[in-house]
C-alpha atoms as a PDB file:
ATOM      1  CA  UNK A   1     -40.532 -62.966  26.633  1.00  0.00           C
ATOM      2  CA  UNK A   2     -44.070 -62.792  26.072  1.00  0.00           C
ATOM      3  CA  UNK A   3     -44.770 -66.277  27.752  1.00  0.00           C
ATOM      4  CA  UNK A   4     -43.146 -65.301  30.556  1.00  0.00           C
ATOM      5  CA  UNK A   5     -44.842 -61.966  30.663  1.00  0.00           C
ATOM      6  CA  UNK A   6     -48.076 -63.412  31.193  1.00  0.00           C
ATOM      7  CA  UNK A   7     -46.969 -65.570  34.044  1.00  0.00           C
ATOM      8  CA  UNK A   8     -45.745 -62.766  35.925  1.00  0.00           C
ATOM      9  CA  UNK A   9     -49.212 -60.690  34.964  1.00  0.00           C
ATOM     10  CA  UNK A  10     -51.475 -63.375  36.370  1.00  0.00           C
ATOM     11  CA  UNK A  11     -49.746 -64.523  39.326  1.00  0.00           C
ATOM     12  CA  UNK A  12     -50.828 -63.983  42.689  1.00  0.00           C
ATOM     13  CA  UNK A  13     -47.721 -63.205  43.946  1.00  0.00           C
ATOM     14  CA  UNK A  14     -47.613 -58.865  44.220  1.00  0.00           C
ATOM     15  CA  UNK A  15     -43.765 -59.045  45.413  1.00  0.00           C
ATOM     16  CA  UNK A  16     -42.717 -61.120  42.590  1.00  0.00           C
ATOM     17  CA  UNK A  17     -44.702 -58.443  40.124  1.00  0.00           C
ATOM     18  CA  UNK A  18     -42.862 -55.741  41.739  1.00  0.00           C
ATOM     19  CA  UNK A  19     -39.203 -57.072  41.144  1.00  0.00           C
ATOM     20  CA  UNK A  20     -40.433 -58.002  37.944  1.00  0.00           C
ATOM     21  CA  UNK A  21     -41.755 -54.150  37.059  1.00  0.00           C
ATOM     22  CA  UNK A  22     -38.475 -52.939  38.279  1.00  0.00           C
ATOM     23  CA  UNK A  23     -36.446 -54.413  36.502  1.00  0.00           C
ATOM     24  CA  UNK A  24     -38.646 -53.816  33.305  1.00  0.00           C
ATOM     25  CA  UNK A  25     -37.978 -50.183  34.403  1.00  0.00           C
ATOM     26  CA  UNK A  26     -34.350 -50.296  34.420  1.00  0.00           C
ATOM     27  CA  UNK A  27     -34.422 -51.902  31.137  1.00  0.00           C
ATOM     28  CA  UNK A  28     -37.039 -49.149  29.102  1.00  0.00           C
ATOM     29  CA  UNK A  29     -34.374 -46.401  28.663  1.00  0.00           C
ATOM     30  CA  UNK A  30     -32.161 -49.290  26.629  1.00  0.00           C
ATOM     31  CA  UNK A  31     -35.029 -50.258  24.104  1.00  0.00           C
ATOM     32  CA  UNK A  32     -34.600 -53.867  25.515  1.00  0.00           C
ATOM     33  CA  UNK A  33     -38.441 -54.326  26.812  1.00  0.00           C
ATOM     34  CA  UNK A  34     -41.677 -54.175  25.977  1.00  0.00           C
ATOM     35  CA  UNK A  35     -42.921 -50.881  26.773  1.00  0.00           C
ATOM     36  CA  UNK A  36     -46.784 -51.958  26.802  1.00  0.00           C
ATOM     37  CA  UNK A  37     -45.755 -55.076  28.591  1.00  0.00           C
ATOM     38  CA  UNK A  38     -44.456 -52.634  31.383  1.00  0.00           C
ATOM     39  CA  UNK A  39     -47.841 -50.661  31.553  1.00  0.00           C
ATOM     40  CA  UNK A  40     -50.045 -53.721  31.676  1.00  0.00           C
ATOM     41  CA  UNK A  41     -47.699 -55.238  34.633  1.00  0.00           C
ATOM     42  CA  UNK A  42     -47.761 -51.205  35.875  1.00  0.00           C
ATOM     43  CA  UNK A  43     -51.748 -51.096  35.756  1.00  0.00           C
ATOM     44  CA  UNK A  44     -51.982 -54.654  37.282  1.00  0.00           C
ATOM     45  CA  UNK A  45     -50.136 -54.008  40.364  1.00  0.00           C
ATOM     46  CA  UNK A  46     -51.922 -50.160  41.211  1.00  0.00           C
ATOM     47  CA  UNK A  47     -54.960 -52.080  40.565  1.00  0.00           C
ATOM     48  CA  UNK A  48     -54.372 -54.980  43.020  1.00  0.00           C
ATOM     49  CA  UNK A  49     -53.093 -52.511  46.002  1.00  0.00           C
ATOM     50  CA  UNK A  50     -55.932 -50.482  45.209  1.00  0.00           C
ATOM     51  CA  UNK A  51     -54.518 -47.441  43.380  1.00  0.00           C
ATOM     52  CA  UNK A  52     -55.580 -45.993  40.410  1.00  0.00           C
ATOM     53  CA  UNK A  53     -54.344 -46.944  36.999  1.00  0.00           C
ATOM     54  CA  UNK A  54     -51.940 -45.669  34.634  1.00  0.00           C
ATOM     55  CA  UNK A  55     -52.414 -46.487  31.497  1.00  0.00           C
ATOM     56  CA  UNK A  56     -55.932 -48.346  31.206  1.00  0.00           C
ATOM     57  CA  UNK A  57     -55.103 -51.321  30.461  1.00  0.00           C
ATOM     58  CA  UNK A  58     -57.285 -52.848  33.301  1.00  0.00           C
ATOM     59  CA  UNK A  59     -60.549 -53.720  32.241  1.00  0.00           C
ATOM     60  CA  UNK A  60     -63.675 -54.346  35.091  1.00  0.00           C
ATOM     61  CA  UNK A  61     -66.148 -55.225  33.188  1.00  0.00           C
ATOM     62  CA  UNK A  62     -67.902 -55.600  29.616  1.00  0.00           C
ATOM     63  CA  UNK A  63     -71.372 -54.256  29.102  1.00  0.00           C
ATOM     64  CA  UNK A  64     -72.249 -56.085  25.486  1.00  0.00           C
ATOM     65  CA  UNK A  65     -75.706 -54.680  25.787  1.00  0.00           C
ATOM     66  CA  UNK A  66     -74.311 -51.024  24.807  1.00  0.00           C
ATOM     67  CA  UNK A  67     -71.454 -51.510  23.368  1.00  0.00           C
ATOM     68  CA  UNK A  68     -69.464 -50.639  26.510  1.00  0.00           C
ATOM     69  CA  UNK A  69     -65.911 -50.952  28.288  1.00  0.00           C
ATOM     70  CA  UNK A  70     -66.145 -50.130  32.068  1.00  0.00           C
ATOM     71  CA  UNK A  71     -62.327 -49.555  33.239  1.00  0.00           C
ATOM     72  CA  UNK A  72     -61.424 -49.906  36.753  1.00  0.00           C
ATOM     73  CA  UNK A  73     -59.974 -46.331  37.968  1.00  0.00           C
ATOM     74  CA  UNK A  74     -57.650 -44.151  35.728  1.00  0.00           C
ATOM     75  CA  UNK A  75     -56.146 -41.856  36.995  1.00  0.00           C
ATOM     76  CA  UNK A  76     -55.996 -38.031  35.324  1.00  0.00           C
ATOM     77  CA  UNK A  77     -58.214 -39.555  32.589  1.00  0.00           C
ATOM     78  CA  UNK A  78     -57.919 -36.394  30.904  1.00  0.00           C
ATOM     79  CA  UNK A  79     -54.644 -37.095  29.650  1.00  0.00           C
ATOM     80  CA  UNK A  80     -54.782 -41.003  29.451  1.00  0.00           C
ATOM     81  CA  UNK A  81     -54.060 -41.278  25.848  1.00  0.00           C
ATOM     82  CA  UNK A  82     -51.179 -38.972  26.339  1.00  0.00           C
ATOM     83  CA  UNK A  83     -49.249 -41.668  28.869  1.00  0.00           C
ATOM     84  CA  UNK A  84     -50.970 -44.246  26.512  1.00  0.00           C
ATOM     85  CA  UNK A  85     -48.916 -42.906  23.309  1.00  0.00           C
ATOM     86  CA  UNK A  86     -45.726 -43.063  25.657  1.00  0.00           C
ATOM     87  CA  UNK A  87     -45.585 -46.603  25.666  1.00  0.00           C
ATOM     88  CA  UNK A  88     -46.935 -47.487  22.357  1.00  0.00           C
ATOM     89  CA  UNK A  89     -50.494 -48.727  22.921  1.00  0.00           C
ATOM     90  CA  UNK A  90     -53.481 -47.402  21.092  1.00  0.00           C
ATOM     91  CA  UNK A  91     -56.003 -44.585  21.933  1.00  0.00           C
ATOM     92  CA  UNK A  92     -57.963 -45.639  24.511  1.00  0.00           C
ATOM     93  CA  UNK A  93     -61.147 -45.359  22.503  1.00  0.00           C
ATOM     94  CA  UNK A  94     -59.510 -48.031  19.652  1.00  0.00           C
ATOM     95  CA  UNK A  95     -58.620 -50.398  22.936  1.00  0.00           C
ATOM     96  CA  UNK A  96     -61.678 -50.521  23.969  1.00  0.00           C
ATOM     97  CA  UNK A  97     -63.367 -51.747  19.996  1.00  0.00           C
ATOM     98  CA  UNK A  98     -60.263 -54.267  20.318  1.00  0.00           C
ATOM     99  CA  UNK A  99     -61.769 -55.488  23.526  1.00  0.00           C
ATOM    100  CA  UNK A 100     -65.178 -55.614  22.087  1.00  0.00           C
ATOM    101  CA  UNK A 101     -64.322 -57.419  19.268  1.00  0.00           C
ATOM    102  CA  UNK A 102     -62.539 -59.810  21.139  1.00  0.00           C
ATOM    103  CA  UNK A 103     -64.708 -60.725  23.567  1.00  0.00           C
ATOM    104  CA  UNK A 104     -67.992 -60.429  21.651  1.00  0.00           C
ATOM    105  CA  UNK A 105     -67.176 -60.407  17.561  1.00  0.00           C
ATOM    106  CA  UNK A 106     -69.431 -57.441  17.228  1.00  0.00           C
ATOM    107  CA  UNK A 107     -67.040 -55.101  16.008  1.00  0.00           C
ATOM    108  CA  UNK A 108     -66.396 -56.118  12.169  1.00  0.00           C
ATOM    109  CA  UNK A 109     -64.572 -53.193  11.304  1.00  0.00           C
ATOM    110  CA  UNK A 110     -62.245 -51.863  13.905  1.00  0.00           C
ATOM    111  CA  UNK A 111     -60.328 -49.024  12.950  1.00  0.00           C
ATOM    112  CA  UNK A 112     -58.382 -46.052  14.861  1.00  0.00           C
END
């Protein structure tokens, strides 16, 4: 499923990532999807019909100079980690030394 995940999160095509997100929403309550897969696809869309997002999984750019993660818009980022732990991604805070080290190896020891 995963292969097929990420054609649906990087295509162009908005309708096709809505009927896709539905359907991943009928299927949560059964156990039979990935729930993170559902709130990347989730944050993707808001972000492309210019809405807020969910579950930060949207990143808008990297600032290696300062160790920073610049998100596009969350909303109620008060309680993000709260939806976060709902669908089984990490604290916000740990995403954002996972993108870090990803994208610029400086993290060596990434922890929660």
């Amino acid at each position: 499923m995963d292969g097929v995940f990420y054609i649906v999160k990087h295509s162009s095509d908005i309708n096709w990532q809505k009927s896709v997100l539905a359907k991943y929403e009928e299927l949560l309550n059964d156990r039979s999807t990935d729930k993170p897969m559902y709130a990347y696809l989730s944050d993707r869309i808001n972000i492309k019909l210019g809405y807020a997002q969910l579950y930060g999984t949207q990143v808008k750019n990297l600032h290696y100079e300062n160790n920073e993660v610049e998100f596009f818009p969350i909303e109620d980022s008060i309680r993000i980690d709260e939806r976060r732990m709902a669908f089984d991604p990490e604290p916000l805070e740990f995403y954002k030394k996972l993108i870090l080290k990803a994208y610029s190896g400086r993290f060596n020891d990434v922890k929660k």
